[in-house]
N, C-alpha and C. Protein backbone atom coordinates (compact mmCIF):
# COMPACT_ATOMS: atom_id res chain seq x y z
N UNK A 1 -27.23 21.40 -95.33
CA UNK A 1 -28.52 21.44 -94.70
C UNK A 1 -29.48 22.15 -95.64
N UNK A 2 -30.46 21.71 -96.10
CA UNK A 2 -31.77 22.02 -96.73
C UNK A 2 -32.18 23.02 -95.85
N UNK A 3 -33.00 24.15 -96.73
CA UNK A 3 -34.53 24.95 -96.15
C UNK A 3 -35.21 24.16 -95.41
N UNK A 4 -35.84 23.23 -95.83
CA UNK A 4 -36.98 22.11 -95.03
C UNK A 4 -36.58 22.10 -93.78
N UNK A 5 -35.22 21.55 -93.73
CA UNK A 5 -34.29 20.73 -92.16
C UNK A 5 -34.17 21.80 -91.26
N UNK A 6 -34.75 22.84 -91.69
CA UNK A 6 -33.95 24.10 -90.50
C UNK A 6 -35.06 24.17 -89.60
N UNK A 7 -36.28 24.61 -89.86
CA UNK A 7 -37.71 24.15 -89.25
C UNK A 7 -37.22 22.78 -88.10
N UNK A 8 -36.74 22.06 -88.67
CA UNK A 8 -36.92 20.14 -87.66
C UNK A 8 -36.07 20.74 -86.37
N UNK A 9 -34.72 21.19 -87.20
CA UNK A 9 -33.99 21.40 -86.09
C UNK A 9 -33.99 22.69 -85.01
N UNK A 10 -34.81 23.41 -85.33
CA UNK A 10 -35.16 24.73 -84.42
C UNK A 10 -36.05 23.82 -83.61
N UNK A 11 -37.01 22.91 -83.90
CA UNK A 11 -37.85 22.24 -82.90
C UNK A 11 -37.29 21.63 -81.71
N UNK A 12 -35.82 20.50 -82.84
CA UNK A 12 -35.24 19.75 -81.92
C UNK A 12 -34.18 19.99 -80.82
N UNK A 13 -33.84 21.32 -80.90
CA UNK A 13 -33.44 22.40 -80.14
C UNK A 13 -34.33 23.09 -79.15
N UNK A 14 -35.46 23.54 -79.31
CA UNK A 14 -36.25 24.17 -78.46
C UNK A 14 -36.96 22.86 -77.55
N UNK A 15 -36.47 21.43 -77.96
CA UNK A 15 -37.10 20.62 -77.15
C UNK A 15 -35.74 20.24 -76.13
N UNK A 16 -34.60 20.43 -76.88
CA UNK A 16 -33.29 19.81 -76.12
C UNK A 16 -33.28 20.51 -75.08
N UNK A 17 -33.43 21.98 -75.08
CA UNK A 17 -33.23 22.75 -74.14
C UNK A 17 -33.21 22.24 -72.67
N UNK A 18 -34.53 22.01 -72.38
CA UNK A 18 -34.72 21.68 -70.98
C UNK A 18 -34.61 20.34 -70.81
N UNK A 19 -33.98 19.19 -71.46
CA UNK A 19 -33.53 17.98 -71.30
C UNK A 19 -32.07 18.29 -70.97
N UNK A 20 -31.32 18.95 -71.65
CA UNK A 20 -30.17 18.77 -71.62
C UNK A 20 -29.45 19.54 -69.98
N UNK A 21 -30.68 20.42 -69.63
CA UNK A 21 -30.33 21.15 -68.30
C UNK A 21 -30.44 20.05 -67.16
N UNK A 22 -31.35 19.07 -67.41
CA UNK A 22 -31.69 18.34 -66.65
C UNK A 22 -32.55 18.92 -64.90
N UNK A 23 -33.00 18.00 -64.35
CA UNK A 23 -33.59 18.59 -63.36
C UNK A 23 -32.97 19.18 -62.14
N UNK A 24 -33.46 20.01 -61.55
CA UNK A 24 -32.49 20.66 -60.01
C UNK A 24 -33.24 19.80 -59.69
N UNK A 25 -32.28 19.12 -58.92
CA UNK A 25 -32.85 18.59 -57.44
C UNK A 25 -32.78 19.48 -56.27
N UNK A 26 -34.00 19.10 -55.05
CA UNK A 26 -33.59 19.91 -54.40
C UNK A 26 -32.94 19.54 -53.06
N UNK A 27 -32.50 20.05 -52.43
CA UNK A 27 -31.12 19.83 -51.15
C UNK A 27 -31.97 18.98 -49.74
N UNK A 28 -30.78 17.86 -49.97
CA UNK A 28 -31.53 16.83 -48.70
C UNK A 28 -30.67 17.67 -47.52
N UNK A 29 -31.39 17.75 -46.45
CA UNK A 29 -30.81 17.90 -45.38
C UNK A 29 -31.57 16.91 -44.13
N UNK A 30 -30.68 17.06 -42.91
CA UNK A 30 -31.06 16.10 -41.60
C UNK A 30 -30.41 17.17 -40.60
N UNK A 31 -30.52 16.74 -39.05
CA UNK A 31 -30.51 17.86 -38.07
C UNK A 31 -30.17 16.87 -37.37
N UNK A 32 -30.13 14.83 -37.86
CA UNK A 32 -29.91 13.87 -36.83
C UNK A 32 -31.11 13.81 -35.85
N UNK A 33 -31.46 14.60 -35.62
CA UNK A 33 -32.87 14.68 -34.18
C UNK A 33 -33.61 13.69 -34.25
N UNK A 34 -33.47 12.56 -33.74
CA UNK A 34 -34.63 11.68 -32.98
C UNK A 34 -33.62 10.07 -33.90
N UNK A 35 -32.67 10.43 -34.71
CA UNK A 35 -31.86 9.65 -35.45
C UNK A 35 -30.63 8.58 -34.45
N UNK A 36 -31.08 7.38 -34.73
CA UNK A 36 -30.23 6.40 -34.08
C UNK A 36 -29.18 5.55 -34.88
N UNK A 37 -27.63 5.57 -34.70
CA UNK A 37 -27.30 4.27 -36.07
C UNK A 37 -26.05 3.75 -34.54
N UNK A 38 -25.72 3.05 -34.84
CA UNK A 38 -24.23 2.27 -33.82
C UNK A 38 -23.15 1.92 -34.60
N UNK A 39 -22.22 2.53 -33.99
CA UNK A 39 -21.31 2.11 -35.25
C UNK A 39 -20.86 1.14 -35.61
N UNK A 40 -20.65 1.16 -37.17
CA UNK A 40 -20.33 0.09 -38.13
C UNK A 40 -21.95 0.29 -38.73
N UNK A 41 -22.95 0.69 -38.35
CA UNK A 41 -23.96 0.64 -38.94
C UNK A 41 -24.29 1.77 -40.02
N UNK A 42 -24.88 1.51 -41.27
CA UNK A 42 -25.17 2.43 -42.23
C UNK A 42 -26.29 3.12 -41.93
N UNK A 43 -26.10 4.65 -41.98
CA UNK A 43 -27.32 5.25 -42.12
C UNK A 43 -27.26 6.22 -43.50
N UNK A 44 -28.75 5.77 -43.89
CA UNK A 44 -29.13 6.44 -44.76
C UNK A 44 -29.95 7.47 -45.01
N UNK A 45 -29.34 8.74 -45.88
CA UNK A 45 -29.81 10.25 -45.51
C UNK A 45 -30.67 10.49 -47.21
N UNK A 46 -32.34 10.56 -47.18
CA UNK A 46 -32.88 11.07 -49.25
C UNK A 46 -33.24 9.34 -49.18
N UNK A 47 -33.32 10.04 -50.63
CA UNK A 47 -34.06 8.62 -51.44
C UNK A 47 -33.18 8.29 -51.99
N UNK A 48 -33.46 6.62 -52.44
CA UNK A 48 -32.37 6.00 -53.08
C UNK A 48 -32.14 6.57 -54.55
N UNK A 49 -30.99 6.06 -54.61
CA UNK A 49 -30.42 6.86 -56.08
C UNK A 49 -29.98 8.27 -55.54
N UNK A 50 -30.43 9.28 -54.85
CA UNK A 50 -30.01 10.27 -54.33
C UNK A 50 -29.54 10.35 -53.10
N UNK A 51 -29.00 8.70 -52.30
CA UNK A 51 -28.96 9.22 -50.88
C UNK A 51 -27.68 9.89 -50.70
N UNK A 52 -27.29 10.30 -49.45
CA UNK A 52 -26.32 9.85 -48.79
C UNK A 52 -25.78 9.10 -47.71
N UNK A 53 -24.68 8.04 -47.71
CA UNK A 53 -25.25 7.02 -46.81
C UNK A 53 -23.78 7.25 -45.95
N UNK A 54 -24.15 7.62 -44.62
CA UNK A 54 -23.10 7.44 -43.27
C UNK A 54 -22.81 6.20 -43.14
N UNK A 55 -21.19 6.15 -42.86
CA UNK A 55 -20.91 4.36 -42.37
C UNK A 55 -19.29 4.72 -41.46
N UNK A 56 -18.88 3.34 -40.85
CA UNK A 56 -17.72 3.67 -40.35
C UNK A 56 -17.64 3.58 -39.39
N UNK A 57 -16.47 4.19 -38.55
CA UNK A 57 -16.52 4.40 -37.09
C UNK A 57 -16.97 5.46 -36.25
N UNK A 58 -18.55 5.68 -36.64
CA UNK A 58 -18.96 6.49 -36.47
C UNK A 58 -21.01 6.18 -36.12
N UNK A 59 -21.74 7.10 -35.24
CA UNK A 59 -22.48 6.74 -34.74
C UNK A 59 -23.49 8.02 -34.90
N UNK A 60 -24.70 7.94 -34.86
CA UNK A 60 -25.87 8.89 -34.58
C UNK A 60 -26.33 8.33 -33.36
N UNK A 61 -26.50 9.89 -32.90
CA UNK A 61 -26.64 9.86 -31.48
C UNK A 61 -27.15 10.92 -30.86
N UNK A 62 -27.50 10.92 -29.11
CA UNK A 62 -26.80 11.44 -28.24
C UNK A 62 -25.92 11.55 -26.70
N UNK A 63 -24.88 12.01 -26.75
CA UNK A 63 -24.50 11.59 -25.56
C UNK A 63 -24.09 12.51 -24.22
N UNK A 64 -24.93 13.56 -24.80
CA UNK A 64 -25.25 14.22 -23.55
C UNK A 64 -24.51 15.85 -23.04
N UNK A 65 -23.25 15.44 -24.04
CA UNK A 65 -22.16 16.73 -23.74
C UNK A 65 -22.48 17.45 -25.12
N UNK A 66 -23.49 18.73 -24.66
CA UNK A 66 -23.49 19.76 -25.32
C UNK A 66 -23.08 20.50 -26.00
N UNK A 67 -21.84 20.51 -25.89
CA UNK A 67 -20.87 21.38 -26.48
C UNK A 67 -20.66 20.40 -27.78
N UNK A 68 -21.29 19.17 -27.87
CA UNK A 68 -21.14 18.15 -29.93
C UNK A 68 -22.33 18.13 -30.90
N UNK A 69 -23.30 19.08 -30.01
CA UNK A 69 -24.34 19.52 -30.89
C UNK A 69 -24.42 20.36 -31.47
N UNK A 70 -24.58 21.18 -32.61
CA UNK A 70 -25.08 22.56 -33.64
C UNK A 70 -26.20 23.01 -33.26
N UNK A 71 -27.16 22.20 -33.57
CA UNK A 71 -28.74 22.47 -33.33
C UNK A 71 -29.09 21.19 -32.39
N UNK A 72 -29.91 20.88 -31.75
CA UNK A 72 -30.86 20.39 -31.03
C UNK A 72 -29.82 19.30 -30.12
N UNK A 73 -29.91 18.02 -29.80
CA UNK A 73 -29.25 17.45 -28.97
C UNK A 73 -28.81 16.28 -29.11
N UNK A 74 -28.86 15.69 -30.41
CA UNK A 74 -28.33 14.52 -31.70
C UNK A 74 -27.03 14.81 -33.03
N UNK A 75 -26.42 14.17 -33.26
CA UNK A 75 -25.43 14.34 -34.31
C UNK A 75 -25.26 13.10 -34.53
N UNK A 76 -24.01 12.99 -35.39
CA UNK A 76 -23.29 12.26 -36.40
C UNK A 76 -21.76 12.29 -35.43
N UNK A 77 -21.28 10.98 -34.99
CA UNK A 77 -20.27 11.33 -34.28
C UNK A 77 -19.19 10.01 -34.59
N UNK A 78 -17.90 10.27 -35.10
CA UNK A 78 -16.83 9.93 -35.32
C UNK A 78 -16.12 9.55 -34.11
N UNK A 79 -15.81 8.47 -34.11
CA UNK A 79 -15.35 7.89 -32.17
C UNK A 79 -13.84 7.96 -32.25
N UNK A 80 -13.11 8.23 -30.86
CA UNK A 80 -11.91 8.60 -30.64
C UNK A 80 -11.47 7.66 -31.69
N UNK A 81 -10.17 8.18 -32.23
CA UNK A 81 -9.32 7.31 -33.35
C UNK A 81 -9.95 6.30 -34.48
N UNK A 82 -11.18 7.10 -34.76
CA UNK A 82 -11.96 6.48 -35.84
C UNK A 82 -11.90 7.30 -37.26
N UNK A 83 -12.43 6.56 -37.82
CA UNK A 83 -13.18 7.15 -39.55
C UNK A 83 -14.53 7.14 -39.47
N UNK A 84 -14.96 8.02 -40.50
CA UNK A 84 -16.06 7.59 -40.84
C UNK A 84 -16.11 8.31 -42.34
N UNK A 85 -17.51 8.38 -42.75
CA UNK A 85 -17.34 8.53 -43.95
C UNK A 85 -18.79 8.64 -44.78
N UNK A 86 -18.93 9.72 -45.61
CA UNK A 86 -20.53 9.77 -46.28
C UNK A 86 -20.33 9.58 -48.04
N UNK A 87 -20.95 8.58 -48.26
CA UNK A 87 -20.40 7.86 -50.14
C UNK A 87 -22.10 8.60 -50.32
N UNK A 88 -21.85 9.37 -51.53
CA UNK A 88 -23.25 10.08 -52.25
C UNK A 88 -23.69 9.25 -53.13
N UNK A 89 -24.64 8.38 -53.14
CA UNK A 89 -25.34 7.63 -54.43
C UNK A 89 -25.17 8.03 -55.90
N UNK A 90 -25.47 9.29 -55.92
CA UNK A 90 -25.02 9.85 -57.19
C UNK A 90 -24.75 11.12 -57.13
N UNK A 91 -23.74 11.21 -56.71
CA UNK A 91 -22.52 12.09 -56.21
C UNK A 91 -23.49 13.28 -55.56
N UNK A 92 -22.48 14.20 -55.67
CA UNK A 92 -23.23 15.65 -54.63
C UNK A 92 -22.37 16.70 -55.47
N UNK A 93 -23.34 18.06 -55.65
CA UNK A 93 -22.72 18.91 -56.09
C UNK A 93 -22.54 20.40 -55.36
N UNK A 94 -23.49 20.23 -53.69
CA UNK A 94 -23.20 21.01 -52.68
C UNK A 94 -23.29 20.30 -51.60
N UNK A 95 -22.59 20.32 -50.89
CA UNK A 95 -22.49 19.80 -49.61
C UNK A 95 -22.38 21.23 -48.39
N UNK A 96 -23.18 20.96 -47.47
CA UNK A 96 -22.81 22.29 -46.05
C UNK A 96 -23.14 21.22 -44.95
N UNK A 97 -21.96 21.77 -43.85
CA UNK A 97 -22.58 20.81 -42.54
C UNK A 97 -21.55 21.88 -41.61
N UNK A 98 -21.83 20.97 -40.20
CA UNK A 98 -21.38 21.81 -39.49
C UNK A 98 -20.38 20.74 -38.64
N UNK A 99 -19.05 20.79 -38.35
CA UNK A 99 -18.32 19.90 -37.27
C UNK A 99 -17.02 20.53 -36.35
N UNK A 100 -17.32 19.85 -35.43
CA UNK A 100 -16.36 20.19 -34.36
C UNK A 100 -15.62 19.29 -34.29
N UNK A 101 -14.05 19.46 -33.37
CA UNK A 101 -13.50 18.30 -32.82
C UNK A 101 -13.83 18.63 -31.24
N UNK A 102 -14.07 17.47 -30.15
CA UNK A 102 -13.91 17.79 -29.19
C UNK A 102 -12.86 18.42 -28.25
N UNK A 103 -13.15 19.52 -27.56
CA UNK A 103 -12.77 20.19 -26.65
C UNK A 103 -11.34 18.97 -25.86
N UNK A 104 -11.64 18.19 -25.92
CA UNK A 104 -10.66 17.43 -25.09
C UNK A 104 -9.49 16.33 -25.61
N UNK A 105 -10.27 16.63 -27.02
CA UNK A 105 -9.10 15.81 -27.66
C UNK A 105 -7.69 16.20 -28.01
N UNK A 106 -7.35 15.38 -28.44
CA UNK A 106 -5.59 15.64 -28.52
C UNK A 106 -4.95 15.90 -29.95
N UNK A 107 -5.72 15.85 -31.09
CA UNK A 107 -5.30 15.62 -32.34
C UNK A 107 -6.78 16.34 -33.27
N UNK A 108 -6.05 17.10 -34.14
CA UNK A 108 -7.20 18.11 -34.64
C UNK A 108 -8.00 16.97 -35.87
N UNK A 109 -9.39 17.23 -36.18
CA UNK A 109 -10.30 16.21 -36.60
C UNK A 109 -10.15 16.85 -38.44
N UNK A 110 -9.47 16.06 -39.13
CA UNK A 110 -9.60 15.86 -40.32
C UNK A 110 -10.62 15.54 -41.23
N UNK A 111 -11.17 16.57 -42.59
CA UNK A 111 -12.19 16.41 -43.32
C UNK A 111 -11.54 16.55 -44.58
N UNK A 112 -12.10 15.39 -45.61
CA UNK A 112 -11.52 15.75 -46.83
C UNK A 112 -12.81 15.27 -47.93
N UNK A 113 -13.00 16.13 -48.91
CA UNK A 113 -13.91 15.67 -50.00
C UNK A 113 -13.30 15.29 -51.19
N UNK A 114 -14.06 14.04 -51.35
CA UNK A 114 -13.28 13.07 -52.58
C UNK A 114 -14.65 13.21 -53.65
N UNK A 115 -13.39 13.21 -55.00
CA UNK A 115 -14.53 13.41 -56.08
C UNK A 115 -14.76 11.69 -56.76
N UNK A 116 -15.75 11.53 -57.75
CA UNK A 116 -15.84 9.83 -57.59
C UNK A 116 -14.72 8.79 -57.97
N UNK A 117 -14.34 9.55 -58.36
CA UNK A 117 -12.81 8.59 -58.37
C UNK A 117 -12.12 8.45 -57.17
N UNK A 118 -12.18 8.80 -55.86
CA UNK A 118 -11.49 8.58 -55.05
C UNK A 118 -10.42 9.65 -54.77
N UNK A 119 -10.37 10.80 -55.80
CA UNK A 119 -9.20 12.02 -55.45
C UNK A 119 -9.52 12.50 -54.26
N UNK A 120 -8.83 13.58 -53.45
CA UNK A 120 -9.23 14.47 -52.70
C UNK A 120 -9.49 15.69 -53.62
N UNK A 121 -10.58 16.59 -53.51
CA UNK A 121 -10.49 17.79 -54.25
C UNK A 121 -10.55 18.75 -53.19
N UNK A 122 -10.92 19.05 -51.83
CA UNK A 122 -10.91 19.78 -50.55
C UNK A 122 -10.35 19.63 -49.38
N UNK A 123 -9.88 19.88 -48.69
CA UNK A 123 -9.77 19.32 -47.23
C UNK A 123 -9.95 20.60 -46.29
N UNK A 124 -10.15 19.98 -44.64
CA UNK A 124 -10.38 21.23 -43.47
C UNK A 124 -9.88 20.62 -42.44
N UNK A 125 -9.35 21.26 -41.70
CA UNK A 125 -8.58 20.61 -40.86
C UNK A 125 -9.51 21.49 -39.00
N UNK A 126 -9.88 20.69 -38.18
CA UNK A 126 -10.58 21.58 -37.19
C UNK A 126 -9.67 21.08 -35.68
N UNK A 127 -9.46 22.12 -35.29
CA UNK A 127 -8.62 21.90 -34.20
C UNK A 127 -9.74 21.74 -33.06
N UNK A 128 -8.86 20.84 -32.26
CA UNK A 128 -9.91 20.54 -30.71
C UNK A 128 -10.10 22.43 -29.99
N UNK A 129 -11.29 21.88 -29.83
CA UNK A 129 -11.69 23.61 -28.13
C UNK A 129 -11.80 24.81 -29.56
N UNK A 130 -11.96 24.60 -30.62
CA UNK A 130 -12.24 25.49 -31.67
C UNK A 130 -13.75 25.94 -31.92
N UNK A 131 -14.58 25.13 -31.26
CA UNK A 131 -16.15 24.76 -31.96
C UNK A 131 -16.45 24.29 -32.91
N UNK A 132 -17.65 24.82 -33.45
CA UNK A 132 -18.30 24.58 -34.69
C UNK A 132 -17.75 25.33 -35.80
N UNK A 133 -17.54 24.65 -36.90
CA UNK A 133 -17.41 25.31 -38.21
C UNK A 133 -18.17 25.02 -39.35
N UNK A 134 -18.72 26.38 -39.61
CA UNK A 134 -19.32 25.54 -41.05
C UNK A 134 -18.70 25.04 -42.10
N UNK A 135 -19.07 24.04 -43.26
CA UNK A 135 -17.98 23.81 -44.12
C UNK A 135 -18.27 23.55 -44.91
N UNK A 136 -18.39 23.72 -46.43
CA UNK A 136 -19.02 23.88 -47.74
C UNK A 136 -18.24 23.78 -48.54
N UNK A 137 -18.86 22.47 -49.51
CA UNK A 137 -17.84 21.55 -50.42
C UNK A 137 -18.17 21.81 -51.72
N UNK A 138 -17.82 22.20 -52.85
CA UNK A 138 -18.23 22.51 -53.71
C UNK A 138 -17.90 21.76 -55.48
N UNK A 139 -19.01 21.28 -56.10
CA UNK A 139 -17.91 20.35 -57.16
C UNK A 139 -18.72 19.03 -57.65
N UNK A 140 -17.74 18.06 -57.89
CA UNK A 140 -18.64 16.70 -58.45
C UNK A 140 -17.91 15.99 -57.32
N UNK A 141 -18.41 15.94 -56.09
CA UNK A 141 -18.06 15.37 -54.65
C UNK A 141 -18.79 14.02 -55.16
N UNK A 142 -18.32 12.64 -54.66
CA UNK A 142 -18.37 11.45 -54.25
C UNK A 142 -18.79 11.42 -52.89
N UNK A 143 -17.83 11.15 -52.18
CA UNK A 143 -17.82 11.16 -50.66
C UNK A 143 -17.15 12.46 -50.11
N UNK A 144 -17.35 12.23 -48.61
CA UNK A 144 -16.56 13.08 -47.46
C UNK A 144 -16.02 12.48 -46.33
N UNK A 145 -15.22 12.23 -46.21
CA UNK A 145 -14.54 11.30 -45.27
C UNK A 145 -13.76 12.21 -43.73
N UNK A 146 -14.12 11.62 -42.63
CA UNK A 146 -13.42 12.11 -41.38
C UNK A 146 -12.49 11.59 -40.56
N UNK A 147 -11.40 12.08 -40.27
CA UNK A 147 -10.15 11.03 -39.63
C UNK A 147 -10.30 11.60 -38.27
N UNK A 148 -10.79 11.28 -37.34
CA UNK A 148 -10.67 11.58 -35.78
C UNK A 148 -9.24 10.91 -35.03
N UNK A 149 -8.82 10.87 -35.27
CA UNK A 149 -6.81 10.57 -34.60
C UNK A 149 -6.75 10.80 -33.59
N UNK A 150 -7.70 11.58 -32.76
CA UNK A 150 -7.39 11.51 -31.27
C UNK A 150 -7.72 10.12 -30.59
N UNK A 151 -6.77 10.21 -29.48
CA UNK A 151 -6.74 9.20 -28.38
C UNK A 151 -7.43 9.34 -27.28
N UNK A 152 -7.94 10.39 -26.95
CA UNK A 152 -8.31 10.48 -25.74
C UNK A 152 -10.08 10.21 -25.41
N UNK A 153 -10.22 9.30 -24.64
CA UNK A 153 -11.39 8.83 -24.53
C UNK A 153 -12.45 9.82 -24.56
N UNK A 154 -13.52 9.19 -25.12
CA UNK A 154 -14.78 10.30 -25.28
C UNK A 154 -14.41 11.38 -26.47
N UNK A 155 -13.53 11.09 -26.77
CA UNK A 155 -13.03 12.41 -27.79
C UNK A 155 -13.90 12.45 -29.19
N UNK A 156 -15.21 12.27 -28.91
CA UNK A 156 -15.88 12.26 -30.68
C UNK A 156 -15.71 13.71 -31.31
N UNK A 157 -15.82 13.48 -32.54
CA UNK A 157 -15.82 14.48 -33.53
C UNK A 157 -17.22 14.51 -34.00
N UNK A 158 -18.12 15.89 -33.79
CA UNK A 158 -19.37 15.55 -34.55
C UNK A 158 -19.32 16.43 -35.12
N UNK A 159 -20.79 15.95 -36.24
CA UNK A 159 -21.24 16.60 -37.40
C UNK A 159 -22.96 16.87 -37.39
N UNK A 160 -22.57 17.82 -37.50
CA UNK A 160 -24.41 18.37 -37.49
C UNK A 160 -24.79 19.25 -38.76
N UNK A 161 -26.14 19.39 -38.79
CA UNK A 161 -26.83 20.11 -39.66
C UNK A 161 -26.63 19.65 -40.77
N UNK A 162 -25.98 18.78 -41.67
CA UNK A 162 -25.64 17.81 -42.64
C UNK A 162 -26.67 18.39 -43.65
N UNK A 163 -26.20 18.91 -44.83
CA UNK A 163 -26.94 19.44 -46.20
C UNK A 163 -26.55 18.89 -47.51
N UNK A 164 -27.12 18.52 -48.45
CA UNK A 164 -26.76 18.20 -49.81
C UNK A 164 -27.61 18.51 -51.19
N UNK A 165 -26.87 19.04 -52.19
CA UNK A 165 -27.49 18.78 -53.45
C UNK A 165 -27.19 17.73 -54.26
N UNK A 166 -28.31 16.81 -54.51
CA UNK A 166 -27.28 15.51 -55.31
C UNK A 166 -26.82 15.98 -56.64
N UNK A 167 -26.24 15.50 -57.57
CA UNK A 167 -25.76 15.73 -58.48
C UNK A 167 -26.68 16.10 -60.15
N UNK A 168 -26.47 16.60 -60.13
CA UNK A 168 -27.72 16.69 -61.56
C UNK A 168 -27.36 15.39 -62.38
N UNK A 169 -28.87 15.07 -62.88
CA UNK A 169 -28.80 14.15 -63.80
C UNK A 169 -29.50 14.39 -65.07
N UNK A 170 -29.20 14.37 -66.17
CA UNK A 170 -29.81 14.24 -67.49
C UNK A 170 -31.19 13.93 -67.19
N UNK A 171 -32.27 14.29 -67.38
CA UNK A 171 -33.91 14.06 -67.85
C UNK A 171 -33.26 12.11 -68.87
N UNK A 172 -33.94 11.11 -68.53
CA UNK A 172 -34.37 10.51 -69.32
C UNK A 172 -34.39 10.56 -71.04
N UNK A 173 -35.45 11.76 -70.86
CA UNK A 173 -35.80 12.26 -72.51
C UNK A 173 -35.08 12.97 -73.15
N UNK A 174 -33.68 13.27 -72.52
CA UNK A 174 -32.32 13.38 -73.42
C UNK A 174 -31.71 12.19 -74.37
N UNK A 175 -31.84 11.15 -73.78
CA UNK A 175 -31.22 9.80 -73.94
C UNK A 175 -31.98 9.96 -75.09
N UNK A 176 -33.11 9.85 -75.19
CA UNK A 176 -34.49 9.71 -76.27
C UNK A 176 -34.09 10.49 -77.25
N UNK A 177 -33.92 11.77 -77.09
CA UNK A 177 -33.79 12.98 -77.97
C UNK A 177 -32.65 12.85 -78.37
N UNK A 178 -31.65 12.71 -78.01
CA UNK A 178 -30.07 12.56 -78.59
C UNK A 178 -29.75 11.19 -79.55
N UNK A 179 -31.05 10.11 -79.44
CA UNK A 179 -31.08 9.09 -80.17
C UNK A 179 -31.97 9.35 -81.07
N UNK A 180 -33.26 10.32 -81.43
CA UNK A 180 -33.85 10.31 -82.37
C UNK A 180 -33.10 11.30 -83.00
N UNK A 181 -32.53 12.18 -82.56
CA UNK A 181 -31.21 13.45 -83.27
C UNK A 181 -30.16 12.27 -84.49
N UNK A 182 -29.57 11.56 -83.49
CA UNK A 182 -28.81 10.54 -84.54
C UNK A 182 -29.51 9.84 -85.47
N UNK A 183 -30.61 9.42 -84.96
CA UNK A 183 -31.39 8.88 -86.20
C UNK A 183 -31.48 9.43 -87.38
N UNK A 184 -31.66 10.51 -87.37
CA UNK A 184 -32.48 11.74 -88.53
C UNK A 184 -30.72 12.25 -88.74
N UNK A 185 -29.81 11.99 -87.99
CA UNK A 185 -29.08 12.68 -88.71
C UNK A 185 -28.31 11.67 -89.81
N UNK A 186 -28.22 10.02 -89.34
CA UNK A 186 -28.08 9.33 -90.09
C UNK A 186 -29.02 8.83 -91.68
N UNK A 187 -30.61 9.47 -91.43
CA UNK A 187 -31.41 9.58 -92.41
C UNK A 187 -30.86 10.52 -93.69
N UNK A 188 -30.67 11.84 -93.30
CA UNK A 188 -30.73 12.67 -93.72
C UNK A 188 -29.11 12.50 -94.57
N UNK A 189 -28.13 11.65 -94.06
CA UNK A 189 -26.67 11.47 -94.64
C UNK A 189 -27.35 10.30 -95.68
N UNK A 190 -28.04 9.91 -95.32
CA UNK A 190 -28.42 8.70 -96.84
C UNK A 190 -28.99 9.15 -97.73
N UNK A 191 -29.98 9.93 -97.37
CA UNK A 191 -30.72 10.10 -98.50
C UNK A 191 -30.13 11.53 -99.51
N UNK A 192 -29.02 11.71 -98.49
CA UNK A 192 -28.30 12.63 -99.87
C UNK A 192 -27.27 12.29 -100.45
């Protein structure tokens, strides 16, 4: 490396900096309140590219029994002996929510966070007549998936207060900068 080149590259460094951090996004959350889906129907939580999208055997709602709400009188609810399941557009790197199994069910309500490959990297296991728990996923999360196994009618599993950070992404003007970096570094191998 030349005298000259040290100047370029202190620049191209003090410019990488904040490309390479890329941007915080900041945390989608929902409360469900005034939110309708039926199940088998997708709901979608953010903007695209950042959502997160509910699907499954599972419903937004309300149905009246108090004791499946966190906050206000709507949730996210997993139907007796169902799945359901939240796939992150471009993944999630905090997740917080809040879920119960119902008081009357027979089989404790299963949560597991998958990273994008499909691994499990977490799981929580919530027993019926337990309440609310909070539960905070931490990592390069994909999805979060819920196994409700109970049989007993009415037995939903809900989820409230639903929080996310999507995943950081590279600035654009990394792509840019890491290609004019190769450029100049392929210049600079020729011409010596």
């Amino acid at each position: 490396m030349t005298r000259a080149s040290i100047p370029v590259m202190l620049v191209l460094s003090l410019l990488a900096g904040p490309a390479l951090a890329g941007t915080l996004p900041l945390p989608v959350s929902t409360d469900f309140e005034g939110l309708t889906s039926a199940p088998g129907e997708e709901l979608v939580i953010g903007a695209v590219g950042e959502a997160a999208r509910f699907s499954g055997d599972a419903f937004t709602g309300s149905v009246g029994n108090f004791t499946l709400y966190h906050s206000g009188f709507f949730a996210w609810m997993v139907e007796t002996g169902g799945t359901g399941s939240v796939v992150f557009d471009s993944g999630a790197s905090d997740v917080r929510l809040w879920a119960t199994a119902n008081a009357n069910a027979d089989a404790a309500l299963s949560v597991e966070a998958l990273d994008r490959a499909g691994a499990v990297i977490a799981s929580e296991t919530l027993q019926p007549g337990d309440g609310f728990r909070e539960l905070t996923f931490v990592g390069d999360i994909g999805s979060i998936r819920f196994d409700n196994p109970s049989s007993v009618a009415s037995s939903y599993a809900s989820i409230d207060d639903f929080s996310f950070a999507p995943a950081q992404v590279p600035e654009p003007a990394l792509a840019l900068l890491l290609g004019v970096a190769a450029a100049g570094v392929a210049l600079h191998r020729r011409s010596t």
